[in-house]
C-alpha atoms as a PDB file:
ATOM      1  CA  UNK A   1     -13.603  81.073  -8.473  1.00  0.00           C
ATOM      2  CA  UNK A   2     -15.278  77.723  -9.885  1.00  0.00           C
ATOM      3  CA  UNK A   3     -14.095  75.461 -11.299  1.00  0.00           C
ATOM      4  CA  UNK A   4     -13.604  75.961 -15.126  1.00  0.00           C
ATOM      5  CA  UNK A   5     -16.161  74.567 -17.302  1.00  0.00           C
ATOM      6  CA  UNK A   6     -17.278  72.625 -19.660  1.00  0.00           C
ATOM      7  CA  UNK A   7     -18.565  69.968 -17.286  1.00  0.00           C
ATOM      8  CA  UNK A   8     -19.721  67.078 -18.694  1.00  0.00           C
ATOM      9  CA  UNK A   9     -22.390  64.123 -17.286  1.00  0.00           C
ATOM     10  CA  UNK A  10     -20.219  61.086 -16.716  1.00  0.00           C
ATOM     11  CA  UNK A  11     -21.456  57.826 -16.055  1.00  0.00           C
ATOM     12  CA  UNK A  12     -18.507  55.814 -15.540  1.00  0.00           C
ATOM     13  CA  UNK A  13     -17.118  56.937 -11.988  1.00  0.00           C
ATOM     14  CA  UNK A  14     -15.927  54.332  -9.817  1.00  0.00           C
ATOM     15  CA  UNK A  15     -16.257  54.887  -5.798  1.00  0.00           C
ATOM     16  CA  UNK A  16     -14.379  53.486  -3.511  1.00  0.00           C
ATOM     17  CA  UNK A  17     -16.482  50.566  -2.992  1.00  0.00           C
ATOM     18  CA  UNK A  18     -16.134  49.855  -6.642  1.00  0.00           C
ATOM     19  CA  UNK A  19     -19.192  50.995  -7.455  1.00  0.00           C
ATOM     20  CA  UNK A  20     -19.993  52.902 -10.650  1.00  0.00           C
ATOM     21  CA  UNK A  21     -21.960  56.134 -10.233  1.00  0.00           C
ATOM     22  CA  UNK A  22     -23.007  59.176 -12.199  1.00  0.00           C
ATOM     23  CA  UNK A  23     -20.718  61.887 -11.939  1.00  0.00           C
ATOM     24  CA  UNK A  24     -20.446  65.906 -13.131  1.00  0.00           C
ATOM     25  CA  UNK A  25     -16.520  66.371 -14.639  1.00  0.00           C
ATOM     26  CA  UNK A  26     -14.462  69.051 -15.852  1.00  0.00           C
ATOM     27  CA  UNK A  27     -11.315  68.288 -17.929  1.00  0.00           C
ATOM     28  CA  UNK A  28      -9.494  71.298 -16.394  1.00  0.00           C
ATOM     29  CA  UNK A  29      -8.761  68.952 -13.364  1.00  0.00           C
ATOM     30  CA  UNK A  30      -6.859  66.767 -15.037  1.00  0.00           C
ATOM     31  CA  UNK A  31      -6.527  64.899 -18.161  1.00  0.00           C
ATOM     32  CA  UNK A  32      -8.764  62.226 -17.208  1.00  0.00           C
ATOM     33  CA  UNK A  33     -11.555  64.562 -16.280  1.00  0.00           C
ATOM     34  CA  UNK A  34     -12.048  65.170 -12.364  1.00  0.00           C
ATOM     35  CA  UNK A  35     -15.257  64.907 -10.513  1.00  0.00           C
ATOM     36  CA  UNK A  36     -16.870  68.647  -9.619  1.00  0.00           C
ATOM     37  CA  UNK A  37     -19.702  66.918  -8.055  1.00  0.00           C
ATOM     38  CA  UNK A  38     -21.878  63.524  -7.700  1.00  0.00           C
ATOM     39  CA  UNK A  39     -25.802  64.182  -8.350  1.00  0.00           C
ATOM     40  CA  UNK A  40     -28.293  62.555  -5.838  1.00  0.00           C
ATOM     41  CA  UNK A  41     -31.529  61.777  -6.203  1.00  0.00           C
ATOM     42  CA  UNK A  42     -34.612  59.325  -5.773  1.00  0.00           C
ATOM     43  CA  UNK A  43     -33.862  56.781  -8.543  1.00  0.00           C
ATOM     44  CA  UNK A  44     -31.566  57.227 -11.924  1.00  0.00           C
ATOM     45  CA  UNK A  45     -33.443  59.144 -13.693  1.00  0.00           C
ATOM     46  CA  UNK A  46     -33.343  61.671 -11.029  1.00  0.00           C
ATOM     47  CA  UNK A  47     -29.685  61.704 -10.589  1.00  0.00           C
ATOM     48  CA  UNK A  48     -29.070  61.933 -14.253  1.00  0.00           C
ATOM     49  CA  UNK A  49     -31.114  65.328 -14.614  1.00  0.00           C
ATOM     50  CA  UNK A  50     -29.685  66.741 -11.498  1.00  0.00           C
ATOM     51  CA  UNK A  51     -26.440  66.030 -12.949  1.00  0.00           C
ATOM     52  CA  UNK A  52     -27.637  67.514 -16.373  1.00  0.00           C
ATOM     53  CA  UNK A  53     -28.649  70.956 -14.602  1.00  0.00           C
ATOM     54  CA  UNK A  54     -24.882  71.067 -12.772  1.00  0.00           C
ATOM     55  CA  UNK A  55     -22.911  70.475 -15.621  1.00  0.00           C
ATOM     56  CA  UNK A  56     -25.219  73.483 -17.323  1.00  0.00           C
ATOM     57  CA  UNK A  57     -24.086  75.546 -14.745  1.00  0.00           C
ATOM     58  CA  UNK A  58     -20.805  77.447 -16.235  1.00  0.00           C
ATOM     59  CA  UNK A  59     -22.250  77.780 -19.751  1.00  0.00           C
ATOM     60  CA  UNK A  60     -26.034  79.324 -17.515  1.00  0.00           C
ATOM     61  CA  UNK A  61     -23.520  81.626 -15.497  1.00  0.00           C
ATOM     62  CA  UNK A  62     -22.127  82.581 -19.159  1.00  0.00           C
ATOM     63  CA  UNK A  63     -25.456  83.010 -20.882  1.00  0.00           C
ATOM     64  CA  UNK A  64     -26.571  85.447 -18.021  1.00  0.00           C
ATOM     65  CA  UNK A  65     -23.629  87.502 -17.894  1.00  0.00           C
ATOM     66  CA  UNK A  66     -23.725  87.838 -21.431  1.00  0.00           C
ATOM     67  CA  UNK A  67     -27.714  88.702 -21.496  1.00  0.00           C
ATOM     68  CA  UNK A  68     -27.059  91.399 -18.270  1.00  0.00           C
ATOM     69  CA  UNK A  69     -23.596  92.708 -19.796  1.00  0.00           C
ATOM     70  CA  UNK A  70     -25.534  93.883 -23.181  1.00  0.00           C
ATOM     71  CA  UNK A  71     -28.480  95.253 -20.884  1.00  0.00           C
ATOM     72  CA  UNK A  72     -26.128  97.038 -19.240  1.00  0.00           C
ATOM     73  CA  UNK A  73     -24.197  98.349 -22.068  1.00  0.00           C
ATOM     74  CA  UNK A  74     -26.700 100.016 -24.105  1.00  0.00           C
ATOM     75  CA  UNK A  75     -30.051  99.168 -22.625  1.00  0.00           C
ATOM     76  CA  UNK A  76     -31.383  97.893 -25.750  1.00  0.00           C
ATOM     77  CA  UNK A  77     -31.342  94.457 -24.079  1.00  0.00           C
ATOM     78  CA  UNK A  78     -30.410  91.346 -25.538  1.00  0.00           C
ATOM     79  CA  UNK A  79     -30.426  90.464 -29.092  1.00  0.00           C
ATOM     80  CA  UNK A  80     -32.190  86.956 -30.944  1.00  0.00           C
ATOM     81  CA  UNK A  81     -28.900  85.544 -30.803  1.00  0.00           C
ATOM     82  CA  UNK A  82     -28.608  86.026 -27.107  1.00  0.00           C
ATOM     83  CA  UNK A  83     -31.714  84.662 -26.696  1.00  0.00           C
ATOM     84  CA  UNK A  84     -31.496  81.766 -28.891  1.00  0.00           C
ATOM     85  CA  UNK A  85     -28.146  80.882 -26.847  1.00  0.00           C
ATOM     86  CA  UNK A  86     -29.951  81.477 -23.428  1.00  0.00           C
ATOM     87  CA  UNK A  87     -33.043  79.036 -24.378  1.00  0.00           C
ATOM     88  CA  UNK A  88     -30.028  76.628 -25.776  1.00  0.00           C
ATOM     89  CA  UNK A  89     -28.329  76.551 -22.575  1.00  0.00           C
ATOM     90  CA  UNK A  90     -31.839  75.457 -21.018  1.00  0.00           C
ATOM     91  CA  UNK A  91     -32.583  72.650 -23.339  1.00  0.00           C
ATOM     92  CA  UNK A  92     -28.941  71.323 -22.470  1.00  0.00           C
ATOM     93  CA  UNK A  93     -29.834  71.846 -18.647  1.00  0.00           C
ATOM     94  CA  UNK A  94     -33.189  70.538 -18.401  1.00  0.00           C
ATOM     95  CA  UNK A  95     -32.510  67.484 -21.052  1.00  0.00           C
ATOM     96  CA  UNK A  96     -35.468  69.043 -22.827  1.00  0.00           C
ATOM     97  CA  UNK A  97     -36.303  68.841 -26.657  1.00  0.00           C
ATOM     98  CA  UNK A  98     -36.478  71.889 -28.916  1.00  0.00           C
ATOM     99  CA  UNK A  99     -39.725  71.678 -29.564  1.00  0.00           C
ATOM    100  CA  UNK A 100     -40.516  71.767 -25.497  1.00  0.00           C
ATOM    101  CA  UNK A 101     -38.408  75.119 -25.216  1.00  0.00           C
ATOM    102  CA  UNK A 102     -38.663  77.372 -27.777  1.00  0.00           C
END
């Protein structure tokens, strides 16, 4: 089992060299929000939509087990709703606008 979600993108870890880095979180740590993981990558930018697309990860694993759970069901697939939640949990993953995922 994973750890339970939401994660959140945190910019305001401290390493043990002091440093601050960017950091993926879940509250259900502990009350001040535990590290699940630290994003690297090339330069910031990178890092920050790497950790973007693993905070996304519980609510995508939720999104696609909802979408496969009504396929399986009753076959008639999933509804706009589903959709519109599944293209939602995108935008939040990729950092995207509506407009550039709709």
């Amino acid at each position: 089992m994973h750890t339970p979600g939401p994660w959140t993108v945190r910019h305001d870890f401290r390493c043990a060299n002091g440093e601050m880095t960017i950091g993926v979180a879940s509250a259900a740590i502990g009350p001040h929000a535990g590290a699940v993981a630290w994003p690297c990558g090339k330069d910031d930018a990178t890092e920050i939509a790497n950790a973007r697309l693993i905070a996304a990860a519980p609510e995508m694993l939720r999104a696609l087990q909802r979408l496969t759970d009504l396929s399986a069901d009753d076959g008639r697939g999933p509804s706009d709703d589903d959709l519109a939640y599944a293209l939602k949990v995108i935008r939040t993953a990729t950092g995207a606008p509506r407009s550039e995922q709709s």
